[in-house]
Protein backbone atom coordinates (compact mmCIF):
# COMPACT_ATOMS: atom_id res chain seq x y z
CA UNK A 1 69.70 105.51 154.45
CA UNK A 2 73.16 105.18 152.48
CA UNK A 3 75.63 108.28 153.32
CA UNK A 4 77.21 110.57 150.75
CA UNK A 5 80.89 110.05 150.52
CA UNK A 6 82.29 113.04 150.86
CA UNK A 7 86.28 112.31 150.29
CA UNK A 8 87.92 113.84 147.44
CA UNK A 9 87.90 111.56 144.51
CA UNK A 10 91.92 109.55 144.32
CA UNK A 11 94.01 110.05 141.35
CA UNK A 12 96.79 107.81 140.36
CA UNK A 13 99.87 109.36 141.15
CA UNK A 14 101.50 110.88 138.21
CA UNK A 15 104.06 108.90 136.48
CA UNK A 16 107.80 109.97 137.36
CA UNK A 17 110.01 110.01 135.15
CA UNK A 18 107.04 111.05 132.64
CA UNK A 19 106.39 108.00 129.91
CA UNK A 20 108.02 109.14 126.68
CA UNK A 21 106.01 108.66 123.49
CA UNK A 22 107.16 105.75 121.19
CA UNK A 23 109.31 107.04 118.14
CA UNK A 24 106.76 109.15 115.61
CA UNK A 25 103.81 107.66 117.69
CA UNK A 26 102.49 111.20 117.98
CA UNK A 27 103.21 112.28 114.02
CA UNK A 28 100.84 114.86 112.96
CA UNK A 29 98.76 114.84 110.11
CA UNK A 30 98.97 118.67 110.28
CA UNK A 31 102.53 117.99 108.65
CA UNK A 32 101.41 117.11 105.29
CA UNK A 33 99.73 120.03 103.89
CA UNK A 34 102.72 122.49 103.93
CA UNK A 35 104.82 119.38 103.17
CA UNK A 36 102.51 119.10 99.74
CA UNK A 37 102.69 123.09 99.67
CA UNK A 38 106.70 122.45 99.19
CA UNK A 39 105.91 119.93 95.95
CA UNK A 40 103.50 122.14 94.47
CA UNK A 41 105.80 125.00 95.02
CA UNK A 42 108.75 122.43 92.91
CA UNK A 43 106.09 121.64 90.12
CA UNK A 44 105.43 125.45 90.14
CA UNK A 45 108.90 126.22 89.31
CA UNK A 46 109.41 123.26 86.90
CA UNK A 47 106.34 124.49 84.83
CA UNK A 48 107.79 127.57 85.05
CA UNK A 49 111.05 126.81 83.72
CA UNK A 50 109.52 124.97 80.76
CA UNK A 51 107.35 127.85 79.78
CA UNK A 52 110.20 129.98 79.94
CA UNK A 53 112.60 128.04 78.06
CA UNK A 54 115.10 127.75 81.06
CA UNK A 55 117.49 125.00 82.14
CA UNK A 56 115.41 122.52 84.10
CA UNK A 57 118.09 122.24 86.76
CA UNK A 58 116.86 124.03 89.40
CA UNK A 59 113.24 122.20 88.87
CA UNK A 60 115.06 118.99 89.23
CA UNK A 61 117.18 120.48 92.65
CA UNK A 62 113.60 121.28 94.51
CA UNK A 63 112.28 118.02 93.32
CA UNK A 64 115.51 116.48 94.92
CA UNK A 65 115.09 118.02 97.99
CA UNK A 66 110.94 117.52 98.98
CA UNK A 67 110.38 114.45 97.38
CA UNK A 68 112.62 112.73 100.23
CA UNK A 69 111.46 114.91 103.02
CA UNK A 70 107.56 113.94 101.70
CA UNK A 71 108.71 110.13 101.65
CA UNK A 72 110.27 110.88 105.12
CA UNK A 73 106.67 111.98 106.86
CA UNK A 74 104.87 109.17 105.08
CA UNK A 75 107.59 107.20 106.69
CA UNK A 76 106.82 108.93 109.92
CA UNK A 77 103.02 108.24 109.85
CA UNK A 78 103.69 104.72 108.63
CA UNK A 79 105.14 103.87 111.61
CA UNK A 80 102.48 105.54 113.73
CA UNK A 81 99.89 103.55 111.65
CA UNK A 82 102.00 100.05 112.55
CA UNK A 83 102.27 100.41 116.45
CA UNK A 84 98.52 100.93 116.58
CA UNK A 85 96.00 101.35 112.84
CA UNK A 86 93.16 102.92 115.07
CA UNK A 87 94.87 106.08 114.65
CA UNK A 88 93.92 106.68 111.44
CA UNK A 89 90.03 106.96 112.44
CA UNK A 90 90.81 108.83 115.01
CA UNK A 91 93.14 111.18 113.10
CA UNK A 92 90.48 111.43 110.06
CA UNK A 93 87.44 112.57 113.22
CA UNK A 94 89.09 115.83 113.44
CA UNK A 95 89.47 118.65 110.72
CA UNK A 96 93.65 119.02 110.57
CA UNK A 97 93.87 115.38 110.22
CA UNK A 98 91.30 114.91 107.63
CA UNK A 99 93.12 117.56 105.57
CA UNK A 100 96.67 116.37 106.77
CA UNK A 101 96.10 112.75 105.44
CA UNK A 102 94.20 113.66 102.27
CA UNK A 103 97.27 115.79 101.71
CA UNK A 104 99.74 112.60 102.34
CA UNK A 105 98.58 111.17 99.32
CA UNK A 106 97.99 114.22 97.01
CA UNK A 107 102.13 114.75 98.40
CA UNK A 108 102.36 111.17 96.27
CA UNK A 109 100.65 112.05 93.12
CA UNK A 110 102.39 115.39 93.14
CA UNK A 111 105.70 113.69 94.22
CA UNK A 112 105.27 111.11 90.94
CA UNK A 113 105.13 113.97 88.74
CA UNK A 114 108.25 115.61 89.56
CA UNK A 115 109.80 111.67 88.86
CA UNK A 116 108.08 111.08 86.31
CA UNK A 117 110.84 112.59 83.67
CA UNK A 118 113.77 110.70 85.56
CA UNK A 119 111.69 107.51 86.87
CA UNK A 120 108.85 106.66 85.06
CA UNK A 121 108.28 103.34 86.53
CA UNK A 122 108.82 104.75 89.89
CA UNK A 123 106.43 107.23 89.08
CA UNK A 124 104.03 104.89 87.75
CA UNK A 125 104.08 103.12 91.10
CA UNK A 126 103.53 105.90 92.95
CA UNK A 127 100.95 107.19 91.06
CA UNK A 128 98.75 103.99 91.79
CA UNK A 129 99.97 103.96 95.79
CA UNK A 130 99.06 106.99 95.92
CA UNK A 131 95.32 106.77 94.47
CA UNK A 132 95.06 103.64 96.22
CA UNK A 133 95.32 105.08 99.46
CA UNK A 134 94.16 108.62 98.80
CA UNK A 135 90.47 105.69 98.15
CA UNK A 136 90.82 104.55 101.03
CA UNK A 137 91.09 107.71 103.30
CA UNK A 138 88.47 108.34 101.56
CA UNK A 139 86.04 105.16 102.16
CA UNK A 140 87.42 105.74 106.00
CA UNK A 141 86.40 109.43 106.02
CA UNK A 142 82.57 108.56 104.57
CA UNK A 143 82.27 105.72 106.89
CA UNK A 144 83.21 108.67 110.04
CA UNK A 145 80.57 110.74 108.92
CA UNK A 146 77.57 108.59 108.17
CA UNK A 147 77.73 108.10 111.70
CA UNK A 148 78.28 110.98 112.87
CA UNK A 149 75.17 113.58 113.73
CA UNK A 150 73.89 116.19 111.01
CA UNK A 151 75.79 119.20 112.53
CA UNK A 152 79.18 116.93 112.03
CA UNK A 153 78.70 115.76 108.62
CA UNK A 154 78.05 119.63 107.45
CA UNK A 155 80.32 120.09 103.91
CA UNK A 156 83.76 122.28 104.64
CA UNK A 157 86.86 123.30 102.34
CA UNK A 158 88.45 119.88 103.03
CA UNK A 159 86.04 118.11 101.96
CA UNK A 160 87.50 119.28 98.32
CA UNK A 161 90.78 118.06 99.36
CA UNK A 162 89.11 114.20 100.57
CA UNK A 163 86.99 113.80 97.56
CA UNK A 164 88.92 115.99 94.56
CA UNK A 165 92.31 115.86 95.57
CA UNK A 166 92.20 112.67 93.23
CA UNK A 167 92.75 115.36 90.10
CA UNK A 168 96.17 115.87 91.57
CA UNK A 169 97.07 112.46 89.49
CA UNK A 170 96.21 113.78 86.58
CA UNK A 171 99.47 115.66 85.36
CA UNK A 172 101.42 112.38 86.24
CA UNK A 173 98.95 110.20 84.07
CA UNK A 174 100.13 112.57 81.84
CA UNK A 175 103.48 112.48 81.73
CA UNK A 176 102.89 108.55 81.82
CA UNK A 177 101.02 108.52 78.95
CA UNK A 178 98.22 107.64 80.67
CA UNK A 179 95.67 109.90 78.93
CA UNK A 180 92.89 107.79 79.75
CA UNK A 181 93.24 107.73 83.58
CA UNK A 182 94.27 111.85 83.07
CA UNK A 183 90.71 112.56 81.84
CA UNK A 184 89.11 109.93 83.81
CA UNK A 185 89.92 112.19 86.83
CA UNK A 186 89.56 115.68 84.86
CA UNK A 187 85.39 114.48 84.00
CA UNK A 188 85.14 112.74 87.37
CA UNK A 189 86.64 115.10 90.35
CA UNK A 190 84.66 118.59 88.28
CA UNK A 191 81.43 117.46 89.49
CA UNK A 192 82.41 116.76 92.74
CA UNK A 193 84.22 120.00 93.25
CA UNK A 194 81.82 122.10 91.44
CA UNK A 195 79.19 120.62 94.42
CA UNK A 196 81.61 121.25 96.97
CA UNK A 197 81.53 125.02 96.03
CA UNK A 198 78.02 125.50 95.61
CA UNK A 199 77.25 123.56 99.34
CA UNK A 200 79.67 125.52 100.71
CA UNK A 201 78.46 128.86 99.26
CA UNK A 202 74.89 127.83 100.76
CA UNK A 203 76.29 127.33 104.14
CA UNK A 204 77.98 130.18 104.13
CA UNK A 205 75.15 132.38 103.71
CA UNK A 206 73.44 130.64 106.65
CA UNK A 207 76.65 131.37 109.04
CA UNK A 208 80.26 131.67 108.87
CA UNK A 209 82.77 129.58 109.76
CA UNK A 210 84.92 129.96 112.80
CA UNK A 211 87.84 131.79 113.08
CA UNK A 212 89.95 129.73 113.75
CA UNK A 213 88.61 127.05 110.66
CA UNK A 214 89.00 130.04 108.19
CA UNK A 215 92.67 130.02 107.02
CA UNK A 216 90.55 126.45 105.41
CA UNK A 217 88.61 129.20 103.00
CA UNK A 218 92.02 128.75 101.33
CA UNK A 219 91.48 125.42 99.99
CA UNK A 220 88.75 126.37 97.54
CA UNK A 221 91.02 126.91 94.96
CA UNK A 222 92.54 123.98 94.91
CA UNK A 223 90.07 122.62 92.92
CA UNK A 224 90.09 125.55 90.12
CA UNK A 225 93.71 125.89 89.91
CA UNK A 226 94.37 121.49 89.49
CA UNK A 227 91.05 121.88 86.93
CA UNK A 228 92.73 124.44 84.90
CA UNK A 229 95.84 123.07 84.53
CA UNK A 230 94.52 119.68 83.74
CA UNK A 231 92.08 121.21 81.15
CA UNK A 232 95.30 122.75 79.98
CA UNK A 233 97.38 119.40 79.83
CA UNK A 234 94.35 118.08 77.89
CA UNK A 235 93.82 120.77 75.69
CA UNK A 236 90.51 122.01 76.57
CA UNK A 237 91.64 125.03 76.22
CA UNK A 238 88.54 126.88 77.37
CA UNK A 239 87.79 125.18 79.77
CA UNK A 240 91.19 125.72 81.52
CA UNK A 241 90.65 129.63 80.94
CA UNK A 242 87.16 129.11 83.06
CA UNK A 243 88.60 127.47 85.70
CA UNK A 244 91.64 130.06 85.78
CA UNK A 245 89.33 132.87 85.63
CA UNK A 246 87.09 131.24 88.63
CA UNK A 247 90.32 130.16 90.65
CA UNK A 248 91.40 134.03 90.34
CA UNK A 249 87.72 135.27 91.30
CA UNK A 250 88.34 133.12 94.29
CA UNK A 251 92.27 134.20 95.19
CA UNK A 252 90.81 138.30 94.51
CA UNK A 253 87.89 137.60 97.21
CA UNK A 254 90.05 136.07 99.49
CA UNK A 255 92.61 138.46 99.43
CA UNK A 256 90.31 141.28 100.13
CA UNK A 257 89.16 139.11 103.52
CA UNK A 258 92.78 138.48 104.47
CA UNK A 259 92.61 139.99 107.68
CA UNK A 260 89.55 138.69 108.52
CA UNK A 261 90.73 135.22 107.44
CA UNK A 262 93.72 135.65 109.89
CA UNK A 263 92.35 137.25 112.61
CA UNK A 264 93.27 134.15 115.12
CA UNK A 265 97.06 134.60 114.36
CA UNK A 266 99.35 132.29 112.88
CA UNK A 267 98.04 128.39 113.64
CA UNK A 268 99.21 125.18 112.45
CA UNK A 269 96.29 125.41 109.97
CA UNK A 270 98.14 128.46 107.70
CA UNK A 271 99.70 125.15 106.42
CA UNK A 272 96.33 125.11 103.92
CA UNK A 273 97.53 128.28 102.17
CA UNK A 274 100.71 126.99 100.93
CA UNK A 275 99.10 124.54 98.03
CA UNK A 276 96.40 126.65 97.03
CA UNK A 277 99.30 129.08 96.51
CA UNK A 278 101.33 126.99 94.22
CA UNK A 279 98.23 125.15 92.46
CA UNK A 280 96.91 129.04 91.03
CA UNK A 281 100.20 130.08 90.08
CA UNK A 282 100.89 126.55 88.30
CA UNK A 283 97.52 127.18 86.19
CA UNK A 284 98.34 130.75 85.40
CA UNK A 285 102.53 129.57 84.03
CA UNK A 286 100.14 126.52 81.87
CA UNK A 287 98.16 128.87 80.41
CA UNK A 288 100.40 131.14 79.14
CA UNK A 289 100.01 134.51 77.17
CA UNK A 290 98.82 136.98 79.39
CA UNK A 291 98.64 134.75 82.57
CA UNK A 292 102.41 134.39 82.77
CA UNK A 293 103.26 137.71 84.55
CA UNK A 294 100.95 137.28 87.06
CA UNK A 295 101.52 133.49 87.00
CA UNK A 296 105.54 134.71 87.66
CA UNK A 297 104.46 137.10 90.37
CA UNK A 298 102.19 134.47 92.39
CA UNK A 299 105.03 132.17 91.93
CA UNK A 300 107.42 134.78 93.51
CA UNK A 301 104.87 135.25 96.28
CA UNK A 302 104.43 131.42 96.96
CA UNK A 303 108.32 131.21 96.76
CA UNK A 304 108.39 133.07 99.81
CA UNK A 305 105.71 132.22 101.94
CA UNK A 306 105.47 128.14 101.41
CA UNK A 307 108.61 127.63 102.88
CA UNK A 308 108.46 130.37 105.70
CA UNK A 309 104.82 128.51 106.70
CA UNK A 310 106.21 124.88 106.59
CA UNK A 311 109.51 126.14 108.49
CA UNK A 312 106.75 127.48 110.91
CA UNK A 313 104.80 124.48 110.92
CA UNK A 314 107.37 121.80 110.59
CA UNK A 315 109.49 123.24 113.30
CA UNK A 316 106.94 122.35 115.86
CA UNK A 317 106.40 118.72 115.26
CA UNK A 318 109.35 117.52 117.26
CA UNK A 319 108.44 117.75 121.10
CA UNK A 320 104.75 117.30 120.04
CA UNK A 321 103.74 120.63 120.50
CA UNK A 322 102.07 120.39 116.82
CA UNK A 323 100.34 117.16 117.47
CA UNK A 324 98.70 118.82 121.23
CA UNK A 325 97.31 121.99 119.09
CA UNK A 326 96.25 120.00 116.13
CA UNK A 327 94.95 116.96 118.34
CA UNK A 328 96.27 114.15 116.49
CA UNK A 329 95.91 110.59 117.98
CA UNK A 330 98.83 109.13 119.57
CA UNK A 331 99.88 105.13 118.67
């Protein structure tokens, strides 16, 4: 009869001095969405400029200053994605990095239109990059869930981000004079979204979400405030005045479950409220009339808190104490 070993099982001794992590081979996705926060907070104040008739100078000093710190974290990623490309699946199996890289390439589209004036061919360029890959996160993300089981393929707010945050092209197709491609992506991404919502509003009445998941709630307006302002840019102008009137509905009903909405504390994933912030308050400057005051005063609000959350956020990716929490995949 064969005995039980009973000897503690042996561990490899641990590694002294402790192995280092390549350069950026532990960038976080998580970096993105307060990153595209800070460009939707610079086309914010450029639309707001314009509508008020102001010198465009301090528009064209944001854009200056997160354009290049957006190209610096795709940088970052890129050369994460080099030493090993497996991280990207890996990255895109967990929540913050599916919302982290959809938000890398919304950063692009909303990077090309703050360019666009100054560099249209640059623009142009990045306007296609950025689809391009925003696709292909996309094709990677559908491919993750088709095999995952039912309880993992279950719709949430980023799912809005994946599969809509295409719209964000639209004001740069714009500004291009690229009409075609502008409503292309208005008639396309409203179906999508408008699905979104009404799966999500199902599943919430059968449970709701997590805790810690719900600073995510935030990311439902996305959709209404980039709809509006398209609709706007196109001239369907009610249409736009739906989807600003919906977009407020939702900001109203979140507000009055803010505390419930933060009850974990301050995370890594309070980088989600910083674009739905400047998206709603871009809409409401568009529109004009009466939705300019409280367009201003959003704007005010999201001139506060964007940078105050991606100061938050930001300052925690070097050490890697962003990528342990938001469990991003290491190269």
């Amino acid at each position: 009869m064969p005995t039980l070993d009973t000897r503690p099982k042996r561990y490899p001794p641990h590694e002294f001095p402790p192995r280092r992590p390549a350069l950026f081979g532990r960038t976080p996705p998580a970096i993105f969405s307060p990153i595209l926060g800070l460009v939707g907070l610079a086309l914010a104040v450029q639309v707001a400029l314009s509508t008020l008739e102001l010198p465009e100078a301090p528009g064209q000093f944001l854009a200056g200053i997160v354009v290049p710190l957006w190209a610096f974290t795709v940088l970052a990623y890129a050369v994460k994605v080099v030493r090993r490309p497996g991280v990207v699946m890996e990255d895109l199996r967990v929540l913050p990095g599916r919302a982290g890289l959809a938000a890398m390439a919304m950063g692009g589209m909303a990077s090309a239109s703050l360019i666009a004036p100054l560099a249209p061919r640059m623009a142009a360029a990045l306007v296609v990059l950025a689809l391009t890959v925003h696709a292909i996160i996309g094709l990677c993300l559908i491919r993750i869930l088709v095999s995952l089981p039912p309880p993992g393929r279950e719709v949430n707010p980023t799912w809005h981000l994946s599969f809509v945050g295409f719209i964000v092209a639209a004001p740069s197709a714009v500004a291009l004079g690229w009409s075609g491609l502008a409503e292309g992506l208005f008639w396309l991404s409203m179906p999508v979204a408008v699905a979104i919502w009404i799966l999500s509003a199902l599943q919430f009445l059968r449970g709701v979400p997590p805790a810690p998941l719900r600073p995510f709630l935030t990311i439902h307006l996305v959709p209404a405030g980039l709809l509006a302002y398209v609709a706007a840019l196109l001239g369907l102008a009610d249409m736009a005045l739906g989807f600003l009137a919906l977009g407020t509905l939702f900001a109203a009903s979140l507000l009055l479950a803010g505390r419930w909405i933060i009850v974990s504390g301050v995370t890594p994933l309070w980088g989600s409220f910083t674009f739905p912030l400047a998206a709603l308050a871009t809409a409401m400057l568009a529109q004009g009339g009466g939705w300019r005051i409280p367009g201003l005063v959003l704007l005010l609000a999201a001139a506060i808190a964007i940078p105050v959350i991606a100061w938050w956020v930001l300052k925690r990716w070097p050490g890697g104490r962003l990528a342990q929490v938001s469990n991003a995949a290491e190269a």
